[in-house]
C-alpha atoms as a PDB file:
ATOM      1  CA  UNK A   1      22.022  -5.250   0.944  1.00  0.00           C
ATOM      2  CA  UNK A   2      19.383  -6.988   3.178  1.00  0.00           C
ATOM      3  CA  UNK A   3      16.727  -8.298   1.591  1.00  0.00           C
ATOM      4  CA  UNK A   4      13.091  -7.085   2.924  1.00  0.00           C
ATOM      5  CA  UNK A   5      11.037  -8.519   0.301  1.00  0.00           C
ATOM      6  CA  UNK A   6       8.774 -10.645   3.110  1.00  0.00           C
ATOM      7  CA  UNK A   7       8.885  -7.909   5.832  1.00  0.00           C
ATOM      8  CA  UNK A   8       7.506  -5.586   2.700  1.00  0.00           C
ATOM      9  CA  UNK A   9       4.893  -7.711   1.877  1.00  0.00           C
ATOM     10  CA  UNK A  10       3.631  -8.698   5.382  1.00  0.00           C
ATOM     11  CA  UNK A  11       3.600  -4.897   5.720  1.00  0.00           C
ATOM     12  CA  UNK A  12       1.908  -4.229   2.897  1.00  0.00           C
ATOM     13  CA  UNK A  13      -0.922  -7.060   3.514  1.00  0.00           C
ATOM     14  CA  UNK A  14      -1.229  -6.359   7.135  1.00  0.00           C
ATOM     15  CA  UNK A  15      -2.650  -2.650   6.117  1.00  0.00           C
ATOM     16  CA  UNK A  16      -5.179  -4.076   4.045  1.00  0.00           C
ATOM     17  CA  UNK A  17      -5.907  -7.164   4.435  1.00  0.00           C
ATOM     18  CA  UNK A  18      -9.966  -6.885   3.197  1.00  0.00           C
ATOM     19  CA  UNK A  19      -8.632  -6.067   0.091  1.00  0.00           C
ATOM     20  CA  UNK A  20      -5.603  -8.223  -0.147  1.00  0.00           C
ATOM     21  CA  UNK A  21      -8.048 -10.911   0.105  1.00  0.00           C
ATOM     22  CA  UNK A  22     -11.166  -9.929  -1.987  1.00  0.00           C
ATOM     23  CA  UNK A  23      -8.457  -8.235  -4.513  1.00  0.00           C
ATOM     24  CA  UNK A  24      -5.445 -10.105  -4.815  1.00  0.00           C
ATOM     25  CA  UNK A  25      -4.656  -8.309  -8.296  1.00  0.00           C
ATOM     26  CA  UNK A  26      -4.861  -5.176  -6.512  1.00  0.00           C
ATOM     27  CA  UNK A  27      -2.982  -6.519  -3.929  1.00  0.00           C
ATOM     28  CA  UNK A  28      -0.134  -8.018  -5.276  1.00  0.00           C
ATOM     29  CA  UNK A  29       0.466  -4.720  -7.512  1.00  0.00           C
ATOM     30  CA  UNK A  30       0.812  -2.312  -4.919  1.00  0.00           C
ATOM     31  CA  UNK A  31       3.095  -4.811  -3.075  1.00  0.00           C
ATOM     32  CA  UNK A  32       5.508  -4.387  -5.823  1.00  0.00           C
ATOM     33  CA  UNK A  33       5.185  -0.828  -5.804  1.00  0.00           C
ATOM     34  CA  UNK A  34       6.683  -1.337  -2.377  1.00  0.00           C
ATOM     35  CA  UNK A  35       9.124  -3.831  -3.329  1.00  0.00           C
ATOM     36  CA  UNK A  36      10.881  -1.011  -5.574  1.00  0.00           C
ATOM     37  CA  UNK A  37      11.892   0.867  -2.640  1.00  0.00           C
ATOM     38  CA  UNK A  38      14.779   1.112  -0.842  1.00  0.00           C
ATOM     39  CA  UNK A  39      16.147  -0.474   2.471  1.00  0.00           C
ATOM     40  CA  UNK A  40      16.431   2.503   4.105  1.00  0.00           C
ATOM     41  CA  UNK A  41      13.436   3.950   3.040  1.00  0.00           C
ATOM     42  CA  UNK A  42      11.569   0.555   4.780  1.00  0.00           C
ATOM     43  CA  UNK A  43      13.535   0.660   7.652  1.00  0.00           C
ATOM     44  CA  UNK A  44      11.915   4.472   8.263  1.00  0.00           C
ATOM     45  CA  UNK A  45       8.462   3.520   6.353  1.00  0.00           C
ATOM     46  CA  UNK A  46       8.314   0.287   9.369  1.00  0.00           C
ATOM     47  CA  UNK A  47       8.636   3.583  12.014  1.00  0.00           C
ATOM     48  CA  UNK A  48       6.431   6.186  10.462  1.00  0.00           C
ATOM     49  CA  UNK A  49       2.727   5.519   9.569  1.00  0.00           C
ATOM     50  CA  UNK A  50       2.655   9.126   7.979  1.00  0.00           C
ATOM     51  CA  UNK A  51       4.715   8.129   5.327  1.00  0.00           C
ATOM     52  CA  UNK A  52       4.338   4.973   4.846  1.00  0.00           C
ATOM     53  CA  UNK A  53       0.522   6.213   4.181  1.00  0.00           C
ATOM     54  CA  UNK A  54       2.261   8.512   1.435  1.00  0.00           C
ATOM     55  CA  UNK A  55       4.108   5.757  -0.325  1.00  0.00           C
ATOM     56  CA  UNK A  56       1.085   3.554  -0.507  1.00  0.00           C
ATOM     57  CA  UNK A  57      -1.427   6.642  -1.770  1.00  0.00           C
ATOM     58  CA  UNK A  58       1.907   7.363  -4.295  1.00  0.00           C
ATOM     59  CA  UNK A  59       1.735   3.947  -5.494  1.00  0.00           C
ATOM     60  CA  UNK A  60      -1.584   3.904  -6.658  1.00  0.00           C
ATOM     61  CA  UNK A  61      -1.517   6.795  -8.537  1.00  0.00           C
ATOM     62  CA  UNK A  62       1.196   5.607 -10.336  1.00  0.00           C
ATOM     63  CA  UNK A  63      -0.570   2.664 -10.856  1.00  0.00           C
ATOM     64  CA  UNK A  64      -3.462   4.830 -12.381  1.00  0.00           C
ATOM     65  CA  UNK A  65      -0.688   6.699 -14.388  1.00  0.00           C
ATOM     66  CA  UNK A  66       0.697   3.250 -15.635  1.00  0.00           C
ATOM     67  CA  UNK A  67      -2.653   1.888 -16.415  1.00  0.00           C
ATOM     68  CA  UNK A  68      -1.876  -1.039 -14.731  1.00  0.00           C
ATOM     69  CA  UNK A  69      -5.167  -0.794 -13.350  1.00  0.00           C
ATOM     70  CA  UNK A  70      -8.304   1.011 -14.784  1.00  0.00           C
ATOM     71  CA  UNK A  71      -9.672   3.824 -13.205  1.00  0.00           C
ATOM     72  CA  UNK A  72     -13.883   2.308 -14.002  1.00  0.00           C
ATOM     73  CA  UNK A  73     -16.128   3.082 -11.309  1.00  0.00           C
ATOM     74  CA  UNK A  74     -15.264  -0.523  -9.673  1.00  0.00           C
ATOM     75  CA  UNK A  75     -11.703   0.968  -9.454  1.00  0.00           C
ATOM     76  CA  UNK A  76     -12.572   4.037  -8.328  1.00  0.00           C
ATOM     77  CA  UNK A  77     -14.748   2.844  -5.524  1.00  0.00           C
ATOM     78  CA  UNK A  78     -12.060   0.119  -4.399  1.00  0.00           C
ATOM     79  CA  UNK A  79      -9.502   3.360  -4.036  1.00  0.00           C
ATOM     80  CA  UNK A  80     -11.736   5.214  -2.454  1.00  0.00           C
ATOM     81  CA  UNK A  81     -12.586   2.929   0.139  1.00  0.00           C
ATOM     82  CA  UNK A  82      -8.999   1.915   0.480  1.00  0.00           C
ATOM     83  CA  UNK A  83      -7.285   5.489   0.824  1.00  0.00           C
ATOM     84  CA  UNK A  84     -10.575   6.138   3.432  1.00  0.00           C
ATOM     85  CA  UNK A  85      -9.089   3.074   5.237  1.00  0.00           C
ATOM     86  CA  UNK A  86      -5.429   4.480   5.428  1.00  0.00           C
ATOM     87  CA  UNK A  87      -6.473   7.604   6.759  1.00  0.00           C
ATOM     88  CA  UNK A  88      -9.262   7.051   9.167  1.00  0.00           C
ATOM     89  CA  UNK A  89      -9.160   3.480  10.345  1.00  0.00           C
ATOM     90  CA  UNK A  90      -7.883   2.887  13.111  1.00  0.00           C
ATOM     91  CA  UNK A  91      -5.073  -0.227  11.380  1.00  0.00           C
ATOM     92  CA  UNK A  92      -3.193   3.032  10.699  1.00  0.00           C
ATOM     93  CA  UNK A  93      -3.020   4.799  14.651  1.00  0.00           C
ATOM     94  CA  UNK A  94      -0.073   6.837  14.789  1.00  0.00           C
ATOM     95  CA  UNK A  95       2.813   3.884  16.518  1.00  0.00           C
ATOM     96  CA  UNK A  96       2.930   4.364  20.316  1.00  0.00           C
END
């Protein structure tokens, strides 16, 4: 089984890297919402923005679920802002 740990996290970072900075917490636990995933699920998530936009959106609400993180108003205007990033800025253009 190949190991995609780094190629996850650069990934992961590389879609949001305002908040991976300003919120590492944040950060680091959606990362290992990806890092529970399969190979082959990668491998396809690398090719197709759509879903990879999916997992990530799936990941923090079951980080809301898990109350990993709080869902305050600080919370709730980081998510915003960050799901308004995956789905109109232009990091996440469909690949060519």
């Amino acid at each position: 089984m190949s190991d995609w740990s780094e190629e996850k996290i650069l990934l992961n970072l590389s879609l949001y890297p305002h908040i991976s900075e300003k919120y590492p917490k944040f950060s680091t636990e959606i990362t290992n919402q990806l890092l529970d995933m399969h190979d082959e699920e990668i491998q396809f998530m690398l090719t197709n923005r759509t879903y990879l936009n999916k997992k990530i959106s799936d990941s923090i609400l079951n980080l809301l679920e898990t109350k990993k993180i709080k869902f305050d108003q600080f919370n709730a205007d980081l998510i915003l802002g960050f799901l308004k990033k995956i789905y109109y800025n232009d990091l996440l253009k469909p690949n060519d």
